[in-house]
Protein backbone atom coordinates (compact mmCIF):
# COMPACT_ATOMS: atom_id res chain seq x y z
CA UNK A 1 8.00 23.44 -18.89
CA UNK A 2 6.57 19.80 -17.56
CA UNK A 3 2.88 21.68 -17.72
CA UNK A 4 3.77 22.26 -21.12
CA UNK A 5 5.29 18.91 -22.19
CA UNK A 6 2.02 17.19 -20.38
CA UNK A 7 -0.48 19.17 -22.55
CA UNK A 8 1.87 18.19 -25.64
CA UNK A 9 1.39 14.72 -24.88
CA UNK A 10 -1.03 13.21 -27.74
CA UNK A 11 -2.03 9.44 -26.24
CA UNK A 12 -4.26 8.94 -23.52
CA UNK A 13 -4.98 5.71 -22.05
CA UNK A 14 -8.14 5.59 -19.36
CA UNK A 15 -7.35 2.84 -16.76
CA UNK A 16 -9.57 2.81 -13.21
CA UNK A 17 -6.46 1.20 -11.50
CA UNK A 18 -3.05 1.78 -12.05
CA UNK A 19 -0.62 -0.55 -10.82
CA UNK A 20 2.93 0.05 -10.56
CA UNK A 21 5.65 -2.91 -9.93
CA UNK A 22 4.68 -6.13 -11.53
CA UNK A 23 6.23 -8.28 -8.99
CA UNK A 24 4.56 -10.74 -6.82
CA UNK A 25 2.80 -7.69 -4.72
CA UNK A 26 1.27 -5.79 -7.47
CA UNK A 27 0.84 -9.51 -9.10
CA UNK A 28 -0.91 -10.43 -6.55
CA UNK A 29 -3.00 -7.14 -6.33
CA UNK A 30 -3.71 -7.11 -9.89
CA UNK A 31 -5.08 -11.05 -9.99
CA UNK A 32 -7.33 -10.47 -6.81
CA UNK A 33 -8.82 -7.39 -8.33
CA UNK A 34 -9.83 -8.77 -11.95
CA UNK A 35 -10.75 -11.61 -9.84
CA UNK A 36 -13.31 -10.01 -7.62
CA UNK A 37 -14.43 -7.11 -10.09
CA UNK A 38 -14.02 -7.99 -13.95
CA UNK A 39 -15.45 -5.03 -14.84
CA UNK A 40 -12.67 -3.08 -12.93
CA UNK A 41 -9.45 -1.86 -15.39
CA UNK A 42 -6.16 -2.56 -14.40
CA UNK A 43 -2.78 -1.55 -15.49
CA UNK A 44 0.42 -2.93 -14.11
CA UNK A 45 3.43 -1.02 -15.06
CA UNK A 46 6.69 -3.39 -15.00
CA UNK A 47 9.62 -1.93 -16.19
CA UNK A 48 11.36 -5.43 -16.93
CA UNK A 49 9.19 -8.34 -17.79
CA UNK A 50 12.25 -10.71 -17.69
CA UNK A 51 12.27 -9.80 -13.40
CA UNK A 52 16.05 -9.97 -13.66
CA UNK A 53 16.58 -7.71 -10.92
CA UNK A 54 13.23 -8.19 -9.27
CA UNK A 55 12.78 -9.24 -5.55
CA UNK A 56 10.26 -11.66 -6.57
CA UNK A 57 12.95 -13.99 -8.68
CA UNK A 58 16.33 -13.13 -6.44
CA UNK A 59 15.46 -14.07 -3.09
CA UNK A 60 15.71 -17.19 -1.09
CA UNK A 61 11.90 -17.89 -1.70
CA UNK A 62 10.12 -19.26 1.53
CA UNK A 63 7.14 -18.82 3.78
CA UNK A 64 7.11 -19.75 7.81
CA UNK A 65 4.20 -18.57 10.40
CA UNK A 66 7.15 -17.80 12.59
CA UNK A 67 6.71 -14.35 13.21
CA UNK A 68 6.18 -12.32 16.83
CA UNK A 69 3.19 -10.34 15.70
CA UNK A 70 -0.44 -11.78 14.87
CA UNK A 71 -1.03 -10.05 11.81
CA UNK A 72 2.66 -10.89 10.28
CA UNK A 73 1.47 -14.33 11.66
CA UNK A 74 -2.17 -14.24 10.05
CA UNK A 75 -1.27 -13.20 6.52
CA UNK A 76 1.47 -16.04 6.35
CA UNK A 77 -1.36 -18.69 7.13
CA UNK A 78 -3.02 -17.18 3.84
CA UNK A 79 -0.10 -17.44 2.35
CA UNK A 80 0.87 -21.17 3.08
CA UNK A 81 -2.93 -21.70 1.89
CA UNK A 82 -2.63 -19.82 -0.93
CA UNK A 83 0.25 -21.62 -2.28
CA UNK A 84 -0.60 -24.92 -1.65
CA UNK A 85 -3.60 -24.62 -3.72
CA UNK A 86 -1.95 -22.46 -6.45
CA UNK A 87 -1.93 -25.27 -8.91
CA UNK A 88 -5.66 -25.06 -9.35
CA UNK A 89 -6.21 -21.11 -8.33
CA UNK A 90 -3.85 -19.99 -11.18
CA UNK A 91 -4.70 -22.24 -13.69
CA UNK A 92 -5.24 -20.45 -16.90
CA UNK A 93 -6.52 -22.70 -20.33
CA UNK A 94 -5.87 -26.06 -18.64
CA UNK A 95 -2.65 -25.29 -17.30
CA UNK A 96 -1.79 -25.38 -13.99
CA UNK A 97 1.65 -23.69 -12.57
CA UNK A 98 4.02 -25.39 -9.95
CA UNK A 99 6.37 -23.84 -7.58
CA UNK A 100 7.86 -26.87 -6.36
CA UNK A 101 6.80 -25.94 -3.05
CA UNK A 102 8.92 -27.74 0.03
CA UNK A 103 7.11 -27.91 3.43
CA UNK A 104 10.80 -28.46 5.06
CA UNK A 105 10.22 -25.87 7.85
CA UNK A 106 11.86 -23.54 9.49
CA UNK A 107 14.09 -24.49 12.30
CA UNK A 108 14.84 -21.58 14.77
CA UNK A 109 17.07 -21.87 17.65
CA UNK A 110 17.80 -20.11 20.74
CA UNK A 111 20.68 -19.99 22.74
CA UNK A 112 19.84 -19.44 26.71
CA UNK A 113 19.67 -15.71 26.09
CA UNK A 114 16.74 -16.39 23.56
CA UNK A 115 14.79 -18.71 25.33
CA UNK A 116 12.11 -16.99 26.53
CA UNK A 117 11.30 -14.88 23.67
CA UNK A 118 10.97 -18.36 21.61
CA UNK A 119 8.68 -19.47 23.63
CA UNK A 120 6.90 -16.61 23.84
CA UNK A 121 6.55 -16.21 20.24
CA UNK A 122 5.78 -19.82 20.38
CA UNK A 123 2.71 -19.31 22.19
CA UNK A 124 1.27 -16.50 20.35
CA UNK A 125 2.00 -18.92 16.89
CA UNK A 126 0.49 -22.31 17.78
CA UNK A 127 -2.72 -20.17 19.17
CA UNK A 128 -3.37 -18.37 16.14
CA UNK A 129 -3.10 -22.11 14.37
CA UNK A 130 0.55 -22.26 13.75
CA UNK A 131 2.13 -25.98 13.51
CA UNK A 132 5.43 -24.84 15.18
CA UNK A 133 6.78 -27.62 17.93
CA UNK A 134 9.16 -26.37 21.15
CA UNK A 135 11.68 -28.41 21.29
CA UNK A 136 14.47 -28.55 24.22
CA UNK A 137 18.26 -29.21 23.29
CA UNK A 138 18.12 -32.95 23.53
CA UNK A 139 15.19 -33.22 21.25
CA UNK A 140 16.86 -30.99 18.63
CA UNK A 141 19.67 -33.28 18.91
CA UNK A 142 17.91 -36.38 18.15
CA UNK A 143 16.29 -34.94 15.33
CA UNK A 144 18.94 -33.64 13.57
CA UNK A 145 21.84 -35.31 14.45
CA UNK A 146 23.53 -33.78 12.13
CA UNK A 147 23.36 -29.99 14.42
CA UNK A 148 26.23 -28.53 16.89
CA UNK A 149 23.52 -28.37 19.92
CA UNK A 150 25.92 -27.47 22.90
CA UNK A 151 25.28 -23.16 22.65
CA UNK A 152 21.55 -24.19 22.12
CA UNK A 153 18.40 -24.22 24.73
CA UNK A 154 15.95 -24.58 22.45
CA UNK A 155 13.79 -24.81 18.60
CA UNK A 156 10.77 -23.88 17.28
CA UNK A 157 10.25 -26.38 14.26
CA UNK A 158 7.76 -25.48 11.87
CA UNK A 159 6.19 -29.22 11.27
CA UNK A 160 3.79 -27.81 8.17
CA UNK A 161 2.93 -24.58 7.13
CA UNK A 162 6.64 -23.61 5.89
CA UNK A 163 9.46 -24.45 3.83
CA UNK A 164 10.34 -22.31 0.60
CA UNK A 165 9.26 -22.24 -3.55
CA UNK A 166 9.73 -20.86 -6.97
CA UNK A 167 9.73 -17.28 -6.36
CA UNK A 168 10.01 -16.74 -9.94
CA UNK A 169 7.51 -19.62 -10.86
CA UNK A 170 5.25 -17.53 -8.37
CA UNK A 171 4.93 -14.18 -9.93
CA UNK A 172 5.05 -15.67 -13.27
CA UNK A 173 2.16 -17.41 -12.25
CA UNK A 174 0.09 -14.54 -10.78
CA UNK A 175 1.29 -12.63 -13.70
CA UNK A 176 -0.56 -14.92 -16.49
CA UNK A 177 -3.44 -15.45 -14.65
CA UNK A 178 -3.87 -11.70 -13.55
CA UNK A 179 -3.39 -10.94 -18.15
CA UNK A 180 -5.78 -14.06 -18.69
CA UNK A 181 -8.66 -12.51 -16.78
CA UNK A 182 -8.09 -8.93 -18.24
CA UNK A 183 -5.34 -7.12 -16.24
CA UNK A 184 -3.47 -5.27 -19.04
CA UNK A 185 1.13 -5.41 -18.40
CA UNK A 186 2.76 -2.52 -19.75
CA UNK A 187 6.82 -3.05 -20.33
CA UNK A 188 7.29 0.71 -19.40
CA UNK A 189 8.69 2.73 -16.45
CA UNK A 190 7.10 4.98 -15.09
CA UNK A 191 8.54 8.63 -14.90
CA UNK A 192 5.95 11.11 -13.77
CA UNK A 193 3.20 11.56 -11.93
CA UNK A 194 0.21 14.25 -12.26
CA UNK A 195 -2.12 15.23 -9.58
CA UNK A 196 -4.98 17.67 -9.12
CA UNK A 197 -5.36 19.09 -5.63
CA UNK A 198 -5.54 15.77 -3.03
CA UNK A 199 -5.93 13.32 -6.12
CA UNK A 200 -3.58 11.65 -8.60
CA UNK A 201 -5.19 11.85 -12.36
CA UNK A 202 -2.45 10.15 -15.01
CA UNK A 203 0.55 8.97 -14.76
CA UNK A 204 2.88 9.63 -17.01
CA UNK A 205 5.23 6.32 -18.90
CA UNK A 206 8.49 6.30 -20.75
CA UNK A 207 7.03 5.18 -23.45
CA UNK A 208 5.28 8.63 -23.59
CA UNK A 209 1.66 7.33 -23.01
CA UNK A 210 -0.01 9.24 -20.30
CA UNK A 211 -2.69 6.85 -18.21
CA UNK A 212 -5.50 8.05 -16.88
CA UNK A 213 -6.32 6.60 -13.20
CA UNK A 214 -9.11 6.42 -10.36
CA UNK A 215 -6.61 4.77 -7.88
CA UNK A 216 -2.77 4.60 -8.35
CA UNK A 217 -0.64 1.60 -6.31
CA UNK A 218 2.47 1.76 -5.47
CA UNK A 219 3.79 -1.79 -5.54
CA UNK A 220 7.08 -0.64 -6.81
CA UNK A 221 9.73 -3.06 -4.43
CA UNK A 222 13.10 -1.36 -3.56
CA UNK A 223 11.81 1.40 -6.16
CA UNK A 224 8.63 2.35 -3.88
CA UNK A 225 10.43 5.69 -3.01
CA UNK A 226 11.45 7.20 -6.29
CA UNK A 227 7.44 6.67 -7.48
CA UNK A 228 6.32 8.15 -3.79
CA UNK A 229 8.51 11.56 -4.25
CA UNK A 230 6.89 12.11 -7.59
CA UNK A 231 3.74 12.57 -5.67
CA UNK A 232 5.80 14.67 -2.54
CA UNK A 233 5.54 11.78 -0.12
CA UNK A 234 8.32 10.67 2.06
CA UNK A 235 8.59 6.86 2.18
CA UNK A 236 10.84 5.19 4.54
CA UNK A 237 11.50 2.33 2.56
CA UNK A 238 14.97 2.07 0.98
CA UNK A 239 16.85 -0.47 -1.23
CA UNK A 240 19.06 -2.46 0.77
CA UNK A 241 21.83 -5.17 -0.71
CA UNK A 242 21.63 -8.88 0.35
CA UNK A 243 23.72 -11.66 -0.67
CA UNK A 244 23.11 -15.14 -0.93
CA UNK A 245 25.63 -17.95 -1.62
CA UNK A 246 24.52 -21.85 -3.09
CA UNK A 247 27.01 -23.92 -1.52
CA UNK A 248 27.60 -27.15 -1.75
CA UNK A 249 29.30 -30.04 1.15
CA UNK A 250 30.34 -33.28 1.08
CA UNK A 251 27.67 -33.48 4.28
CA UNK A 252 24.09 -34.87 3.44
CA UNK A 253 21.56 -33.43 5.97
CA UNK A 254 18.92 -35.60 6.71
CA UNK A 255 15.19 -33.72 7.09
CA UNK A 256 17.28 -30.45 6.72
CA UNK A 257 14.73 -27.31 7.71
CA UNK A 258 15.28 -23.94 6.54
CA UNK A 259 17.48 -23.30 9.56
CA UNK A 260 18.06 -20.12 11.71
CA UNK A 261 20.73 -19.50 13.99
CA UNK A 262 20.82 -17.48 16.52
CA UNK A 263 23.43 -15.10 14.92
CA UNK A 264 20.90 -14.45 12.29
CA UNK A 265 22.76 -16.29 9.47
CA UNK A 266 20.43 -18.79 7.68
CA UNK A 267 20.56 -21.93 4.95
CA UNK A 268 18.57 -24.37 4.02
CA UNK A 269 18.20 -27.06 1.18
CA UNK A 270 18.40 -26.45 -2.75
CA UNK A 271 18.06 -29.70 -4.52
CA UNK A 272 21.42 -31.33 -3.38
CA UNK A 273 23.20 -27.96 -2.30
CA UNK A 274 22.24 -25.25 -0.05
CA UNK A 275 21.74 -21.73 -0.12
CA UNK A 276 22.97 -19.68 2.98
CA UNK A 277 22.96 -15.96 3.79
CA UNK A 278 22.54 -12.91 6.39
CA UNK A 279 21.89 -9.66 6.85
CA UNK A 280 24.47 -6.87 7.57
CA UNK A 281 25.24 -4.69 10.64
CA UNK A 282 23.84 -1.76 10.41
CA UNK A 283 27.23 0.09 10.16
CA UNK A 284 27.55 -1.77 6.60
CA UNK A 285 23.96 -1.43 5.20
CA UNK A 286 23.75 1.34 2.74
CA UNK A 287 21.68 1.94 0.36
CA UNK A 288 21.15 1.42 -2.87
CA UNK A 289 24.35 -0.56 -3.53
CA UNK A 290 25.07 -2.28 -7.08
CA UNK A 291 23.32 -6.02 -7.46
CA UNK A 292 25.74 -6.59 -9.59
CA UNK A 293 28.50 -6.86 -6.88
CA UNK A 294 28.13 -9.56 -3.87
CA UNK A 295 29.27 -9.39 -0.68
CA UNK A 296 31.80 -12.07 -0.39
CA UNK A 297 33.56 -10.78 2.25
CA UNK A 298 30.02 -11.42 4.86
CA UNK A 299 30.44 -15.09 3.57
CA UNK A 300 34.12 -15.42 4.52
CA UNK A 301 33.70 -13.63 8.14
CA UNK A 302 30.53 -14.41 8.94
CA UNK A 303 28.53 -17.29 7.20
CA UNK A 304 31.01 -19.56 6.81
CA UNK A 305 32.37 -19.83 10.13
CA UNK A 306 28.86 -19.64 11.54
CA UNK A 307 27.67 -22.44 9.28
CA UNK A 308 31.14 -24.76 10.46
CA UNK A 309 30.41 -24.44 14.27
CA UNK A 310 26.13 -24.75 13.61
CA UNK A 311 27.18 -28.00 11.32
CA UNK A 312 30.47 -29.88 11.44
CA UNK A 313 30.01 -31.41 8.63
CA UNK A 314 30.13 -27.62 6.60
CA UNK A 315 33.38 -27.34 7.47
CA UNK A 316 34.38 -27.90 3.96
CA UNK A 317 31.93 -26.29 1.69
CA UNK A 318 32.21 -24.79 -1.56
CA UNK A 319 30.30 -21.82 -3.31
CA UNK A 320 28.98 -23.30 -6.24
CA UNK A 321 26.79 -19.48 -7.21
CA UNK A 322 26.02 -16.40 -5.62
CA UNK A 323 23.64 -13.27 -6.53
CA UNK A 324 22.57 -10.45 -4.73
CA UNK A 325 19.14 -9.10 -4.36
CA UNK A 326 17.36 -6.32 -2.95
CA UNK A 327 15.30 -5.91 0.19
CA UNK A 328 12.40 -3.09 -0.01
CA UNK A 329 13.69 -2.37 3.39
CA UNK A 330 11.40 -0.47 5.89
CA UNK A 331 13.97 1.81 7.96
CA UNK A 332 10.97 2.30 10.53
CA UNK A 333 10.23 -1.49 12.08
CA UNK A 334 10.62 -3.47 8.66
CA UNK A 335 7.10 -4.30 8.69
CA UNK A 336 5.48 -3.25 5.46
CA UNK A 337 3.06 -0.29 4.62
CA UNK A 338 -0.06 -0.83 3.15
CA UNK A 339 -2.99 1.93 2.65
CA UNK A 340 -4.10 5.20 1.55
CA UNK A 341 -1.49 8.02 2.31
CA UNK A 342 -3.51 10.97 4.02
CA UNK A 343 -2.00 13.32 1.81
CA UNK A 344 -3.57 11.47 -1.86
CA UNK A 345 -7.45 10.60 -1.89
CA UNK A 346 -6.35 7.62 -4.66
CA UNK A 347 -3.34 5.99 -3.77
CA UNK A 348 -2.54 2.83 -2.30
CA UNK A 349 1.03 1.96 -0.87
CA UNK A 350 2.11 -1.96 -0.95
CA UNK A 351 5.26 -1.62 -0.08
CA UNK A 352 8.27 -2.08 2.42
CA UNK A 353 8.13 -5.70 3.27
CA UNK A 354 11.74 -6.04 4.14
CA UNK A 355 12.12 -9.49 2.78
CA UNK A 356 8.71 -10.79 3.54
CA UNK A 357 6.69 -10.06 0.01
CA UNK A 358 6.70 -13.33 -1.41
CA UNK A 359 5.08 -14.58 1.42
CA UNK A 360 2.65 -12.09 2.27
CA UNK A 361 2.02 -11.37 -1.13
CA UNK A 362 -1.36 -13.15 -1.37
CA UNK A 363 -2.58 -11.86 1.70
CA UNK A 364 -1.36 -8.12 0.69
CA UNK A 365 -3.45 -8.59 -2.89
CA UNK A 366 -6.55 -9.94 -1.40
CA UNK A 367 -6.44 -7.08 1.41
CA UNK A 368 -5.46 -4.17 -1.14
CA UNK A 369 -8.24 -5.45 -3.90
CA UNK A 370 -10.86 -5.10 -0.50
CA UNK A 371 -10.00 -1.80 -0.02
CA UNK A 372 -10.04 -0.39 -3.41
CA UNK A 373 -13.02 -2.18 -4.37
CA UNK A 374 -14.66 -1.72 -0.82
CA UNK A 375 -13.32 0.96 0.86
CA UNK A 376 -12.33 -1.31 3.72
CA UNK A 377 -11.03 -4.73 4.62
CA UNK A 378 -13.64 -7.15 4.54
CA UNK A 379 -11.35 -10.71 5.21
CA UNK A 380 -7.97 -9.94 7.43
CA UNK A 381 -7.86 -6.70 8.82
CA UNK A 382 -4.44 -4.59 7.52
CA UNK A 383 -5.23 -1.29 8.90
CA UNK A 384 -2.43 -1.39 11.21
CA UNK A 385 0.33 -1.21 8.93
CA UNK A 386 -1.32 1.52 7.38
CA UNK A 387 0.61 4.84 7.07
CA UNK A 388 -0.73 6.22 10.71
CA UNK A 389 2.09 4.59 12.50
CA UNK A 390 4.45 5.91 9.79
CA UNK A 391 3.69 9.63 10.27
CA UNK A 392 3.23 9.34 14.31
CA UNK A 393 6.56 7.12 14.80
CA UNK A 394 5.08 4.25 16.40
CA UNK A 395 7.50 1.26 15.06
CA UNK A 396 5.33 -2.24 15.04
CA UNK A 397 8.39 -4.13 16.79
CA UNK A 398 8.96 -7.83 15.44
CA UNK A 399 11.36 -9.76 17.02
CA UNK A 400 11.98 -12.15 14.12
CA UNK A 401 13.35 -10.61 11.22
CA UNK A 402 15.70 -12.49 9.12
C-alpha cells in the first residue's frame, strides 16, 4: 500500500541536498554549503518556522571552551570565533544581525574531590588556546565576593572565549542568510523516507511533495530518531526534558560568570535577573516528556537550596518565568554524532549534542558542508564522533557535561 501511494504521488521536487531540522545545526549546515558551493541545492525541512519548541530558541544560550576533550574543545574555539564576527558573516542586504553576545565566562568550581580533574582539564584547555585561569579558593573569593567559598578548592574562569547569546537571534540569523544565498525552507514535516538498495532517493513531506535527494541530513534535534527509523537505523539519541527558571534577587552580583557548581546546578546573568537550572538523576530522566509542563519540583529541592548555600544573597529569590526545553540527548557519552551511517551511501547524521548545538553549531556546519562537498574534512577533523564508536560501544567520556 505505501509502494502504491508513492507511485500516486504527482509532484516531484529535485533537490541535491536535503536537509532536515532547520535549527541552528541544519542552519548552520545549510549556510556553509550555499556558501562554499552555490551551485549545490539545498532543502531544509522545518516543521515550525516560529522555533517555538525548538532547542535553538529554549535553551540557556552560551558557549565556553571548557570541555575535557580536544575536539569538544576545538569546535567551541570556532564557535566563539564564529559568533563574534557574526555581525558581518551573516549580513544579508546591509543588515547585520546581533545576538547580544556576553563574554561573562564560565565559572566552574571544584570542591577537594574535583580538584584534580579541574586542573587537568585545565591543562588540556589553555594548551589548545583556551583563556581559562586556575584559580585557588582565596582568589575566587576576592573576585567574587559575593560566592560561599568554604566547600570550594578551586575555579576555572573563562576570562574570554565564553559567556552566552541570542539563541533565537542565532538561528534566525543563519536561517536568512542560508535563504539569501539560495538555500530553499520548506514549512513541512517530514513523514517518509524512500530508499533504493544502500541509498536514500526522495523523501517524502506532509505537504505531499516528494523530494528528490543526492544526500539526506539528519539535523532533526530531539526528533533525530523518528527520521533515523524511517530509514531502519537505530539512533541513540532521545528527547530528554530540562527546565530552566529566570529568577530574580534582591542581590546584585558584581562580574557574575555563568557559574557551575559542583552539584551540577548552574545560573548566570539575564539582564537584571538570572536564569538557573540542572539536569536530573537519571532515575527521573525519561523520555520524551511534555514541554509544556516544568519541573518545579527540581527547583524547590534542588536549585534553590543549592543556589542559597553557593550565594547568600539568593536566599530570597523569586521565579519571575520558567520554560522547559529539550535536550537531543545522546544515551551513549552525550557527545554528538556526526557522519555517514554505514548502512546509507547518502546520509549524514548531525545530531545528539546533548545541550551543546548552539555552540558547536558552526563548527558542525562547516565540518558537515566539507564532507558532503568533499568527501572528507578538510578544516577540523570530526571523524571521531562519527557513527564507528556508536556501533562498536566505545563511549567518548567527557567529564564536563552540564
Amino acid at each position: 500500500m505505501r509502494a502504491a501511494i508513492i507511485r500516486n504521488l504527482e509532484q516531484v521536487v529535485s533537490s541535491q541536498v536535503v536537509i532536515v531540522g532547520g535549527g541552528v545545526i541544519g542552519s548552520s549546515i545549510a549556510y556553509f554549503l550555499r556558501a562554499a558551493d552555490p551551485t549545490v541545492s539545498v532543502t531544509v525541512f522545518e516543521r515550525d518556522p516560529s522555533y517555538a519548541r525548538s532547542s535553538s530558541a529554549l535553551s540557556a544560550a552560551s558557549i565556553r571552551q571548557q570541555f575535557s576533550t580536544p575536539l569538544s574543545i576545538q569546535m567551541s574555539l570556532f564557535g566563539i570565533e564564529f559568533l563574534r564576527g557574526i555581525g558581518e558573516r551573516l549580513e544579508v542586504n546591509g543588515s547585520r544581525p546581533s545576538i547580544d553576545l556576553h563574554e561573562g565566562g564560565y565559572l566552574f568550581l571544584a570542591t577537594e574531590a574535583g580538584d584534580a580533574t579541574l586542573r587537568e582539564n585545565h591543562a588540556l584547555q589553555t594548551s589548545l588556546g583556551a583563556d581559562i585561569e586556575l584559580m585557588a579558593r582565596d582568589a575566587l573569593q576576592a573576585k567574587f565576593p559575593w560566592l560561599n567559598v568554604e566547600d570550594l578548592e578551586s575555579g576555572a574562569y573563562g576570562r574570554s572565549g565564553e559567556g552566552w547569546f541570542d539563541g533565537y537571534g542565532l538561528v534566525q540569523a543563519l536561517r536568512k542568510k542560508a535563504q539569501s544565498l539560495g538555500a530553499r525552507y520548506v514549512a513541512a514535516d517530514v513523514t517518509g523516507v524512500v530508499r533504493s538498495g544502500r541509498k536514500v532517493t526522495h523523501v517524502i513531506a506532509s505537504d505531499g511533495e516528494r523530494h528528490a535527494c543526492d544526500t539526506l541530513v539528519n539535523a532533526a534535534g530531539a526528533w533525530a530518531r523518528k527520521l533515523a527509523e524511517m530509514m531502519d537505523i537505530d539512533i541513540p539519541v532521545y528527547a530528554r526534558r530540562r527546565s530552566i527558571f529566570n529568577v530574580s534577587s534582591p542581590a546584585r552580583l558584581t562580574a557574575c560568570p555563568l557559574l557551575i557548581d559542583p552539584s551540577g546546578v548552574y545560573f548566570r546573568p539575564e539582564g537584571n535577573t538570572y536564569i538557573t537550572g540542572t539536569s536530573p538523576g537519571a532515575e527521573n530522566d525519561p523520555n520524551d516528556l511534555p514541554l509544556d509542563e516544568v519541573d518545579h519540583a527540581i527547583f524547590d529541592d534542588v536549585i534553590w537550596p543549592t543556589l542559597a548555600h553557593r550565594v547568600p544573597g539568593f536566599e530570597a529569590l523569586r521565579v519571575e518565568n520558567c520554560w522547559s526545553g529539550y535536550y537531543e540527548y545522546n544515551v551513549l557519552d552525550q557527545n554528538a554524532i556526526i557522519g555517514y551511517h554505514p548502512a546509507i551511501d547518502n546520509c549524514v547524521f548531525a545530531n545528539g549534542f546533548s545541550g551543546h548545538g548552539l555552540q558547536q553549531g558552526p563548527a558542525t556546519g562547516r565540518g558537515v558542508s566539507e564532507l558532503i562537498l568533499n568527501g572528507r574534512y578538510t578544516t577540523l577533523d570530526l571523524s571521531s564522533l562519527d557513527w564507528s564508536r556508536v556501533l562498536e560501544n566505545r563511549p567518548i567520556v567527557e567529564k564536563n557535561v552540564v
